[in-house]
N, C-alpha and C. Protein backbone atom coordinates (compact mmCIF):
# COMPACT_ATOMS: atom_id res chain seq x y z
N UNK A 1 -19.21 23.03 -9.66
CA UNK A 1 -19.14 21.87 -8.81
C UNK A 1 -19.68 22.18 -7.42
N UNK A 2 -18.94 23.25 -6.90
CA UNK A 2 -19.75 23.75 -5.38
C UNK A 2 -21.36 23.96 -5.67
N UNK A 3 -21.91 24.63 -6.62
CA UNK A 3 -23.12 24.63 -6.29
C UNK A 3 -24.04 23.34 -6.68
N UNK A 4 -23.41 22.46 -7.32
CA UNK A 4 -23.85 20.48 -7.19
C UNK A 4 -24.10 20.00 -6.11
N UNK A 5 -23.01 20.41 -4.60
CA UNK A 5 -22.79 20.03 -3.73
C UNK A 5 -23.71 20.36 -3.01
N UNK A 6 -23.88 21.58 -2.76
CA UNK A 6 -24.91 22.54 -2.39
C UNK A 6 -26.17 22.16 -2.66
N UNK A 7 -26.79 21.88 -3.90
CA UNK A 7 -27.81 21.33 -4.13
C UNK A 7 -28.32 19.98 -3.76
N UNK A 8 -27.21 19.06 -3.38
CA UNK A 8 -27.57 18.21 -3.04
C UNK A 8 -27.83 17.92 -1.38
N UNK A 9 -27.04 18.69 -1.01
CA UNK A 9 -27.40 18.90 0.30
C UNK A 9 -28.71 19.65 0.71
N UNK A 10 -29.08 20.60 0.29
CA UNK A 10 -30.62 20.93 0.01
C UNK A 10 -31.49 20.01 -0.42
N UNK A 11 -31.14 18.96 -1.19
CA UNK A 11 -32.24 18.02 -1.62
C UNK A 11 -32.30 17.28 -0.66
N UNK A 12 -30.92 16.70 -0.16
CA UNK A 12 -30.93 15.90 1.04
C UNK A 12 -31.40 16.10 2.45
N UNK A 13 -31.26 17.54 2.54
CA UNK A 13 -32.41 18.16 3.91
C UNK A 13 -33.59 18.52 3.18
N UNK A 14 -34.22 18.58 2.27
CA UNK A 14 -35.49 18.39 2.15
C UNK A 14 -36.28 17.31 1.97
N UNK A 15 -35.82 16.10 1.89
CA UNK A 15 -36.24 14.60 2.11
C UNK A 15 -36.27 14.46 3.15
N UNK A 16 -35.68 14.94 4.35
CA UNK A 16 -35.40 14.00 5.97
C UNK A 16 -36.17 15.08 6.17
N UNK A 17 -36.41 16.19 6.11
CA UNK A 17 -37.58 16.86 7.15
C UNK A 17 -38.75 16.25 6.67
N UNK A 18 -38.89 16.21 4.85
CA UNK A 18 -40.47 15.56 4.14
C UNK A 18 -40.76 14.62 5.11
N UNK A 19 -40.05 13.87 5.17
CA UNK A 19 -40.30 12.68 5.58
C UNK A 19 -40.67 12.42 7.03
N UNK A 20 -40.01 13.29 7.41
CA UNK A 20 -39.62 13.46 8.90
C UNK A 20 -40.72 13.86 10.11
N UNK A 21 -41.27 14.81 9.22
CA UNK A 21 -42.21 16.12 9.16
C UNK A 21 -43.69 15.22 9.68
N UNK A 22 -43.97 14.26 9.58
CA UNK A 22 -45.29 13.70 9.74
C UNK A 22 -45.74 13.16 11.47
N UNK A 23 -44.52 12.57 11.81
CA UNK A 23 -44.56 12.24 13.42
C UNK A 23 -44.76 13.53 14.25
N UNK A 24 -44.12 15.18 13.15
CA UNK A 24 -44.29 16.16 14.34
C UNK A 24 -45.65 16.57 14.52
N UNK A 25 -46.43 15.88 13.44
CA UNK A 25 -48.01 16.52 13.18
C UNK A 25 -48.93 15.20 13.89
N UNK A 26 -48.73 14.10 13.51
CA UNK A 26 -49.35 13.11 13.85
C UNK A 26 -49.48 12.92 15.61
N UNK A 27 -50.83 12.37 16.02
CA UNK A 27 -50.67 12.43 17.30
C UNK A 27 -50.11 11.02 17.98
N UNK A 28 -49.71 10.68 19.13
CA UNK A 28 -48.71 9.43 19.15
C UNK A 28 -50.08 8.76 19.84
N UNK A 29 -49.79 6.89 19.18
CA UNK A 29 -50.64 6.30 20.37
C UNK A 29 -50.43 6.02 21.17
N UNK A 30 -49.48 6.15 21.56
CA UNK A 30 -49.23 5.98 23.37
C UNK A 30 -49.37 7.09 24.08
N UNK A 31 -50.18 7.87 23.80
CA UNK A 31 -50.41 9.03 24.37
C UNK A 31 -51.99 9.37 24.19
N UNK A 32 -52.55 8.28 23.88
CA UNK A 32 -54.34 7.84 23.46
C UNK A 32 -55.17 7.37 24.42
N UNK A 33 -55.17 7.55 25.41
CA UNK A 33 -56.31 6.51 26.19
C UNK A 33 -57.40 6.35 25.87
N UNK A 34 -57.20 4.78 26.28
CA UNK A 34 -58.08 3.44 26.14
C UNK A 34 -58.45 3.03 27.15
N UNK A 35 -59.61 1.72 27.10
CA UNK A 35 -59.81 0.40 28.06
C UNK A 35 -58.95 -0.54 27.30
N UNK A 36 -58.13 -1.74 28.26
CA UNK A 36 -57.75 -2.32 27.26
C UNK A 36 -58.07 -3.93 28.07
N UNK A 37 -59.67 -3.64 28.13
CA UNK A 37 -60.17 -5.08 28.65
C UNK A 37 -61.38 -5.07 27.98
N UNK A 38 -62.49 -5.33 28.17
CA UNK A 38 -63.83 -5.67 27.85
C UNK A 38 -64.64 -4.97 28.69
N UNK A 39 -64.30 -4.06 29.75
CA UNK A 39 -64.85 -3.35 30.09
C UNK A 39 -64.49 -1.46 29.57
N UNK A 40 -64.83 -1.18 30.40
CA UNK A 40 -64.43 0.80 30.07
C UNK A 40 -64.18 1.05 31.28
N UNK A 41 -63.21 1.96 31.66
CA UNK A 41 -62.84 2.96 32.45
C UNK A 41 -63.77 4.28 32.48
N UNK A 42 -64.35 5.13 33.66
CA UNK A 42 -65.20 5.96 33.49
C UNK A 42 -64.75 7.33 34.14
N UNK A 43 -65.13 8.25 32.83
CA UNK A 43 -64.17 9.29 33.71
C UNK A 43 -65.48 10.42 34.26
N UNK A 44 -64.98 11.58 35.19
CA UNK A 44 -65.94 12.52 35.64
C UNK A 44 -66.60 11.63 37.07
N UNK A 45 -66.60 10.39 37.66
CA UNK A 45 -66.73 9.74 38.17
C UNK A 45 -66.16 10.01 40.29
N UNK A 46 -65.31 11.17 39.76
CA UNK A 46 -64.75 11.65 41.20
C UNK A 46 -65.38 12.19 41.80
N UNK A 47 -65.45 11.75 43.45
CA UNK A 47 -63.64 11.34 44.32
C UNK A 47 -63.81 10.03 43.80
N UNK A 48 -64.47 9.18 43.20
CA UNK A 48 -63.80 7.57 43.07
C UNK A 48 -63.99 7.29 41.70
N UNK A 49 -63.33 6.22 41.45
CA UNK A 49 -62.86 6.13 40.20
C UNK A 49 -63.65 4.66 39.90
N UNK A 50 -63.83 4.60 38.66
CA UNK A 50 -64.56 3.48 38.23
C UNK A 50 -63.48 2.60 36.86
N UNK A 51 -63.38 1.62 37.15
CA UNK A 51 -62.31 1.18 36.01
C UNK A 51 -63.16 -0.50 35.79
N UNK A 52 -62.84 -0.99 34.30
CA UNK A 52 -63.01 -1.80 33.65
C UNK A 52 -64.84 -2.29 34.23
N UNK A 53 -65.58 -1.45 33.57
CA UNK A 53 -67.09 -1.51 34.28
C UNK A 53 -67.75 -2.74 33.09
N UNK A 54 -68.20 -3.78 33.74
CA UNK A 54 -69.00 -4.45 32.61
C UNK A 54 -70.62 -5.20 33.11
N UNK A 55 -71.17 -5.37 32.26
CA UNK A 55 -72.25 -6.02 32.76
C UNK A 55 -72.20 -7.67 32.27
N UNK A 56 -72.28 -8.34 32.64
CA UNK A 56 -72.58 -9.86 32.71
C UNK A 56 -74.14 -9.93 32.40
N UNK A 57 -74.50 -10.51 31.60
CA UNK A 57 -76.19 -10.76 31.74
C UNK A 57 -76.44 -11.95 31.18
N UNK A 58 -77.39 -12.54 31.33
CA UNK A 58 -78.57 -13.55 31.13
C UNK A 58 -78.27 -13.55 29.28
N UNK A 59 -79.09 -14.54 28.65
CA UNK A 59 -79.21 -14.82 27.76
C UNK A 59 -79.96 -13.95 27.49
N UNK A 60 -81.34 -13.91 27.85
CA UNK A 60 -82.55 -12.90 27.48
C UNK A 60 -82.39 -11.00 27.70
N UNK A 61 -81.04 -11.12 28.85
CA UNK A 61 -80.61 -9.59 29.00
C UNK A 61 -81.85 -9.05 29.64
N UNK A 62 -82.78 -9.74 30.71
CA UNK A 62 -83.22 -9.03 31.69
C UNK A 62 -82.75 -9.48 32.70
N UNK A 63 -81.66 -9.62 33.12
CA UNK A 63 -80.73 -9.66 34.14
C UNK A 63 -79.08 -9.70 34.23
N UNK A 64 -78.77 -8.91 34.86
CA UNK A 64 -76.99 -8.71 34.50
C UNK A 64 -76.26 -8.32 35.84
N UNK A 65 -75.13 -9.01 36.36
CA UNK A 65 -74.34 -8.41 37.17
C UNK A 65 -73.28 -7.70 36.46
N UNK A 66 -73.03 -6.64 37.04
CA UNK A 66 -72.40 -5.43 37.09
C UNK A 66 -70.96 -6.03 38.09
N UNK A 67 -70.15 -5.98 36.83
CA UNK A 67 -68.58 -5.77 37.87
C UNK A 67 -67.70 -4.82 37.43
N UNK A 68 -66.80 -4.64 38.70
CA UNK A 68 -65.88 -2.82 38.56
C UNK A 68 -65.13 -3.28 39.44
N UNK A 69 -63.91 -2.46 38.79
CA UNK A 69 -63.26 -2.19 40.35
C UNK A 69 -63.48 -0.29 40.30
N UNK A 70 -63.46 -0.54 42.21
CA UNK A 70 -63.61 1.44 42.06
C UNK A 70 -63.10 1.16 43.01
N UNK A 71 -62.05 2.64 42.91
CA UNK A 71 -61.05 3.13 43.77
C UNK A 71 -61.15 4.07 44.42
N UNK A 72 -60.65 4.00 46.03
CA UNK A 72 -60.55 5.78 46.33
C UNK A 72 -59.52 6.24 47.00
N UNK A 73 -59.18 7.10 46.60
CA UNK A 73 -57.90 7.62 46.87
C UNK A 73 -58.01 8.59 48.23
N UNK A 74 -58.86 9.01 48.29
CA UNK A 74 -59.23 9.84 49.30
C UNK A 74 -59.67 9.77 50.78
N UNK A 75 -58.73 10.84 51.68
CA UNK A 75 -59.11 10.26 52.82
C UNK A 75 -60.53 9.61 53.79
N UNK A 76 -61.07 9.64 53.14
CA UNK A 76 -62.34 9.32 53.65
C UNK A 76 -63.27 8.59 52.63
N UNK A 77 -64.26 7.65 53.42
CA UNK A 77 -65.44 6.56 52.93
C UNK A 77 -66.00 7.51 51.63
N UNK A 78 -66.30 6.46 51.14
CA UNK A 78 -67.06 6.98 49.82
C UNK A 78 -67.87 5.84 49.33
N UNK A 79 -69.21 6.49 49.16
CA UNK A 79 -70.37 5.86 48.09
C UNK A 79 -70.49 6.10 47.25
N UNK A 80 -70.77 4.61 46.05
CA UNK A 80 -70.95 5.35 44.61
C UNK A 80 -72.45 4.71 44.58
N UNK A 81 -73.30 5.59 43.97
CA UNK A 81 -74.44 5.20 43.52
C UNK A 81 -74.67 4.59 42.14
N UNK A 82 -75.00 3.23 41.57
CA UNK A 82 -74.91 2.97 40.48
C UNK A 82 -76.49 2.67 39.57
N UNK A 83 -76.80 3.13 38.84
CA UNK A 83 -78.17 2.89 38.43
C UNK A 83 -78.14 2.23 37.23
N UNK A 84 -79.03 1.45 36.80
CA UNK A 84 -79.23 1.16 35.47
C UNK A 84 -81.49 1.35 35.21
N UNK A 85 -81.70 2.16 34.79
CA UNK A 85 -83.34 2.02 34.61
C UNK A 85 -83.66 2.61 35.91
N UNK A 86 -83.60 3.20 36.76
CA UNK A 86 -84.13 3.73 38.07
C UNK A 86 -84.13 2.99 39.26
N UNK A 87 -83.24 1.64 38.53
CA UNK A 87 -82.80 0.75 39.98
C UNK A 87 -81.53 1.33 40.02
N UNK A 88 -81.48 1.38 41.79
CA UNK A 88 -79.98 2.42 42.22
C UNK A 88 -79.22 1.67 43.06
N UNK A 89 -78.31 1.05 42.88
CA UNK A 89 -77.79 0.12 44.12
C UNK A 89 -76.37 1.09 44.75
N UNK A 90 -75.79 0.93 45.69
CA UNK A 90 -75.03 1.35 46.43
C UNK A 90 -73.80 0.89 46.57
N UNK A 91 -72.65 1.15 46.74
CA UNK A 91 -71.00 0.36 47.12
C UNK A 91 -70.45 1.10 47.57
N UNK A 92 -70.07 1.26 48.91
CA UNK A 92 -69.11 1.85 50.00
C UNK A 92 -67.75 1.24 49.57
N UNK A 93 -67.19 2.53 49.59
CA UNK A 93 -65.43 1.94 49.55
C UNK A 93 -64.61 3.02 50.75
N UNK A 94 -64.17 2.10 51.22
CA UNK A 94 -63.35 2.81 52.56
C UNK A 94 -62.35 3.64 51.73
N UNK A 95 -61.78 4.30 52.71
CA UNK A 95 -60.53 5.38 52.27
C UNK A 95 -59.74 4.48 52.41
N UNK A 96 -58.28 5.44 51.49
CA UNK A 96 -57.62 4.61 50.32
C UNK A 96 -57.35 3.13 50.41
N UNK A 97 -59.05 2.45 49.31
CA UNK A 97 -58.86 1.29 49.12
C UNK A 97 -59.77 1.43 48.19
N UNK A 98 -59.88 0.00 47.69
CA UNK A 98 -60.61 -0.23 46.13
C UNK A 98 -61.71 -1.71 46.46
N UNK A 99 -62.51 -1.42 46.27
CA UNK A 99 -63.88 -2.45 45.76
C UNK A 99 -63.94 -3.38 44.91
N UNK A 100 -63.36 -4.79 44.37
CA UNK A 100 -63.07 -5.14 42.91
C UNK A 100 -65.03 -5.82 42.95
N UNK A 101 -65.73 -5.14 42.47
CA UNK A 101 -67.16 -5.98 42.56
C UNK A 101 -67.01 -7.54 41.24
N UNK A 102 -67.31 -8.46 42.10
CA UNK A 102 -67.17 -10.11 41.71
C UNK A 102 -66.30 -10.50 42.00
N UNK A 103 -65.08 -9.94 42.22
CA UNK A 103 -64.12 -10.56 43.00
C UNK A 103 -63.36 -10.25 44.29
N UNK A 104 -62.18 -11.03 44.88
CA UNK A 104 -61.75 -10.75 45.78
C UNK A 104 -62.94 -10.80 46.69
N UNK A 105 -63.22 -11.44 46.72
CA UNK A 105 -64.84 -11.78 47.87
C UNK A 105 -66.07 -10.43 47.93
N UNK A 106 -65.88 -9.86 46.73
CA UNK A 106 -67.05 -8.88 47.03
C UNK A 106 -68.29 -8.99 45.77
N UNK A 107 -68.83 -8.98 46.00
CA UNK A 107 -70.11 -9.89 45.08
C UNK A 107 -70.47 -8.60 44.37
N UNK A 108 -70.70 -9.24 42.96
CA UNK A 108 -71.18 -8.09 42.10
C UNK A 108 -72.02 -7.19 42.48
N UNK A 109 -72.82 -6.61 41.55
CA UNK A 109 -74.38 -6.12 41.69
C UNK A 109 -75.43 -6.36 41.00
N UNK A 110 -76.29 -7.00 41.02
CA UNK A 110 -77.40 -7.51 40.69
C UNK A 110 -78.31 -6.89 40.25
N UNK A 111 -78.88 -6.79 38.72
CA UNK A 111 -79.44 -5.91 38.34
C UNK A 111 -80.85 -6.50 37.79
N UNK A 112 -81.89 -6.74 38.12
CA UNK A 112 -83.06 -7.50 37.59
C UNK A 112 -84.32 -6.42 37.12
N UNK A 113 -84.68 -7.39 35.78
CA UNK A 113 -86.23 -6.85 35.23
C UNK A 113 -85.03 -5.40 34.44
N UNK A 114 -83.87 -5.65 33.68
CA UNK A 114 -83.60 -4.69 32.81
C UNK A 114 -83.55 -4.76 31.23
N UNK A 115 -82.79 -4.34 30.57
CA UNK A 115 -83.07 -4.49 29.10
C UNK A 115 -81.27 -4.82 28.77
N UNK A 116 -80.65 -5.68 29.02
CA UNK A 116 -79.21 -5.59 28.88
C UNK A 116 -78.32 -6.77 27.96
N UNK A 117 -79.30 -7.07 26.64
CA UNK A 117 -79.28 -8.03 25.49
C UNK A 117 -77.72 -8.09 25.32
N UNK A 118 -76.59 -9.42 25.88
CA UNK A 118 -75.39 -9.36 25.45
C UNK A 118 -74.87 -8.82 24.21
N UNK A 119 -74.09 -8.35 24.21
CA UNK A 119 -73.57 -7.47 22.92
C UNK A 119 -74.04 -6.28 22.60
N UNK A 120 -74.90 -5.65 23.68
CA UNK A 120 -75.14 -4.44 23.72
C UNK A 120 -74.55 -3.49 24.14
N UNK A 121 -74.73 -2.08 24.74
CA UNK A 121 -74.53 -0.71 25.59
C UNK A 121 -75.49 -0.58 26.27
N UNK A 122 -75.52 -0.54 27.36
CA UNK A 122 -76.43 -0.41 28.61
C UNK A 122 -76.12 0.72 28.98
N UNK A 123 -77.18 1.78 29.01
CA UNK A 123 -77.02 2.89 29.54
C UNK A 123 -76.90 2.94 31.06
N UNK A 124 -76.05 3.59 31.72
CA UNK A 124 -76.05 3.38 33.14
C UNK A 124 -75.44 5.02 33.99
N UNK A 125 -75.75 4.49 34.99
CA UNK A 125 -75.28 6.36 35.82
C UNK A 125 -74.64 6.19 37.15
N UNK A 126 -73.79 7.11 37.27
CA UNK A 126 -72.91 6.62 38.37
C UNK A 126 -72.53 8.33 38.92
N UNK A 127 -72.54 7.75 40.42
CA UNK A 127 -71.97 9.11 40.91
C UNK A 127 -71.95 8.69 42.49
N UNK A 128 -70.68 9.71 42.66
CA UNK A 128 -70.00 9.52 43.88
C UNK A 128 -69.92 10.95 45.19
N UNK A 129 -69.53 11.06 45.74
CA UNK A 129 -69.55 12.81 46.53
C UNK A 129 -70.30 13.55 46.57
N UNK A 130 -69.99 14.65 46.26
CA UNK A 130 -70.87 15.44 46.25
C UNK A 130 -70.77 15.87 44.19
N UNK A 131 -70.27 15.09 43.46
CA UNK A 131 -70.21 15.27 42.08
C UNK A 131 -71.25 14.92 41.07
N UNK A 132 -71.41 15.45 40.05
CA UNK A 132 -72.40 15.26 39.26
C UNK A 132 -72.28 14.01 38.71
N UNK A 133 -73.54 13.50 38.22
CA UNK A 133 -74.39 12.19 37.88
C UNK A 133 -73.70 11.88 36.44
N UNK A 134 -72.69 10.86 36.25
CA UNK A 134 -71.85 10.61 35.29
C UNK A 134 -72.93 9.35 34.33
N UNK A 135 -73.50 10.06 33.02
CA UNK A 135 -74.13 8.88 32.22
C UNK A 135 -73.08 8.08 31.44
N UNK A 136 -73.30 6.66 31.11
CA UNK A 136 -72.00 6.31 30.59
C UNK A 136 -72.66 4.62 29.73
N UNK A 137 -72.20 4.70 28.88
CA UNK A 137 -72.57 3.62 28.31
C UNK A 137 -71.87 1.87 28.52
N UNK A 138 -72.03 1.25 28.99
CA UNK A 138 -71.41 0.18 29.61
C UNK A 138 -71.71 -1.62 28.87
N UNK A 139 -70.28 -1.80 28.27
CA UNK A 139 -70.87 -2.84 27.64
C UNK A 139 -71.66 -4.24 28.17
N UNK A 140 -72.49 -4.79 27.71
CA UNK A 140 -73.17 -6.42 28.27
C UNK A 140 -72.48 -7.62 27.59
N UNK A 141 -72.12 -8.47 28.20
CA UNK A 141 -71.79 -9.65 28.12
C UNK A 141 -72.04 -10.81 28.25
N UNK A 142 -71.98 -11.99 27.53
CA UNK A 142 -72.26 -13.05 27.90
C UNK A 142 -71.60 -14.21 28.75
N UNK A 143 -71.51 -15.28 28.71
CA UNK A 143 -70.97 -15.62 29.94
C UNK A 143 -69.57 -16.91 28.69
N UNK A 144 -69.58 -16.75 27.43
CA UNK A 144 -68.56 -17.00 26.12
C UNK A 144 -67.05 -17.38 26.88
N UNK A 145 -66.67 -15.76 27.51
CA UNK A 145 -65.24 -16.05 28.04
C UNK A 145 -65.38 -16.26 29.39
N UNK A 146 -64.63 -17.76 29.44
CA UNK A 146 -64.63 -18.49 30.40
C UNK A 146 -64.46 -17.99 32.01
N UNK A 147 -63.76 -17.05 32.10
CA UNK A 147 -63.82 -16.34 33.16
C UNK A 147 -65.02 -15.41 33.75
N UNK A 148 -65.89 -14.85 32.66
CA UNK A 148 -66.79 -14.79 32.88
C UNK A 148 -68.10 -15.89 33.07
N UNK A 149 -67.70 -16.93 33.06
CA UNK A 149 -69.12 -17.65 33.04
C UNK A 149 -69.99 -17.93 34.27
N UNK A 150 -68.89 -17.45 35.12
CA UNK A 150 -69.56 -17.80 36.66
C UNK A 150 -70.69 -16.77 37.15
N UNK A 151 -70.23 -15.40 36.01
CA UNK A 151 -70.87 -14.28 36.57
C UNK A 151 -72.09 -14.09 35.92
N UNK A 152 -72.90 -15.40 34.88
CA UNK A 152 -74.03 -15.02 34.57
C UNK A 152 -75.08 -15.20 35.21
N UNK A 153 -75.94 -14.04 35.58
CA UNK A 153 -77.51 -14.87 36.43
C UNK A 153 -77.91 -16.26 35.73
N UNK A 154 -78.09 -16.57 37.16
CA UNK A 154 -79.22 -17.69 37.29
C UNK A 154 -80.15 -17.49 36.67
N UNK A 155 -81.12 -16.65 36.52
CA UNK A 155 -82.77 -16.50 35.84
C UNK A 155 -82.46 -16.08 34.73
């Protein structure tokens, strides 16, 4: 009879670890980072930070504004250089404060004569400090969700 007991208690701790056993291997998703907008977050991008980056474009996708917010945490002004095709435009962000480009009164960036067909990846490059030239693929959009519709070029 004791060793019934015994056995079952062995069977019974070898089901709850079986079972058990998979969350200690599996990796958790809340511990995954994501974007969890329609844009991307960009990393390697420091001292400033680039979050939810998207392009807005034209029907034909030779024209797209570019909106972000970029942050800086750091005591002092910072430029990010943003390129798409060897056009390079510029955005100063004062120390610790953030840039939202299209909103909050600061106007996107205007990107003309590019290749940025909605529903694409637009290759693009960004860099800030004295840090290396971050390539990053950035999705295009159309002007569909309503919040975006204001932000499609004119041409």
């Amino acid at each position: 009879m004791n060793s019934r007991r015994l056995a079952s208690v062995a069977l019974a701790a070898a089901v709850v670890f079986a079972t058990a056993g998979c969350s200690m291997i599996s990796p958790q998703a809340t511990t995954i980072d994501y974007s969890p907008a329609e844009g991307v977050n960009l990393m390697g991008t420091e001292p400033l930070k680039v979050r939810n980056a998207l392009l807005v474009a034209n029907e034909s996708g030779t024209e797209a504004n570019f909106l972000a917010a970029i942050v800086n945490d750091t005591d002092s002004a910072e430029t990010l250089l943003v390129g798409i095709d060897g056009d390079t435009q510029r955005v100063r962000v004062d120390a610790h404060s953030r840039v939202s480009l299209g909103f909050d009164g600061a106007d996107p960036l205007l990107f003309e004569k590019i290749d940025a067909v909605p529903g694409t990846d637009v290759e693009m490059t960004f860099q800030s400090g004295t840090g290396e030239v971050v390539s990053s693929r950035i999705p295009a959009l159309d002007g569909t969700l309503d919040y975006l519709a204001d932000f499609v070029p004119a041409g």
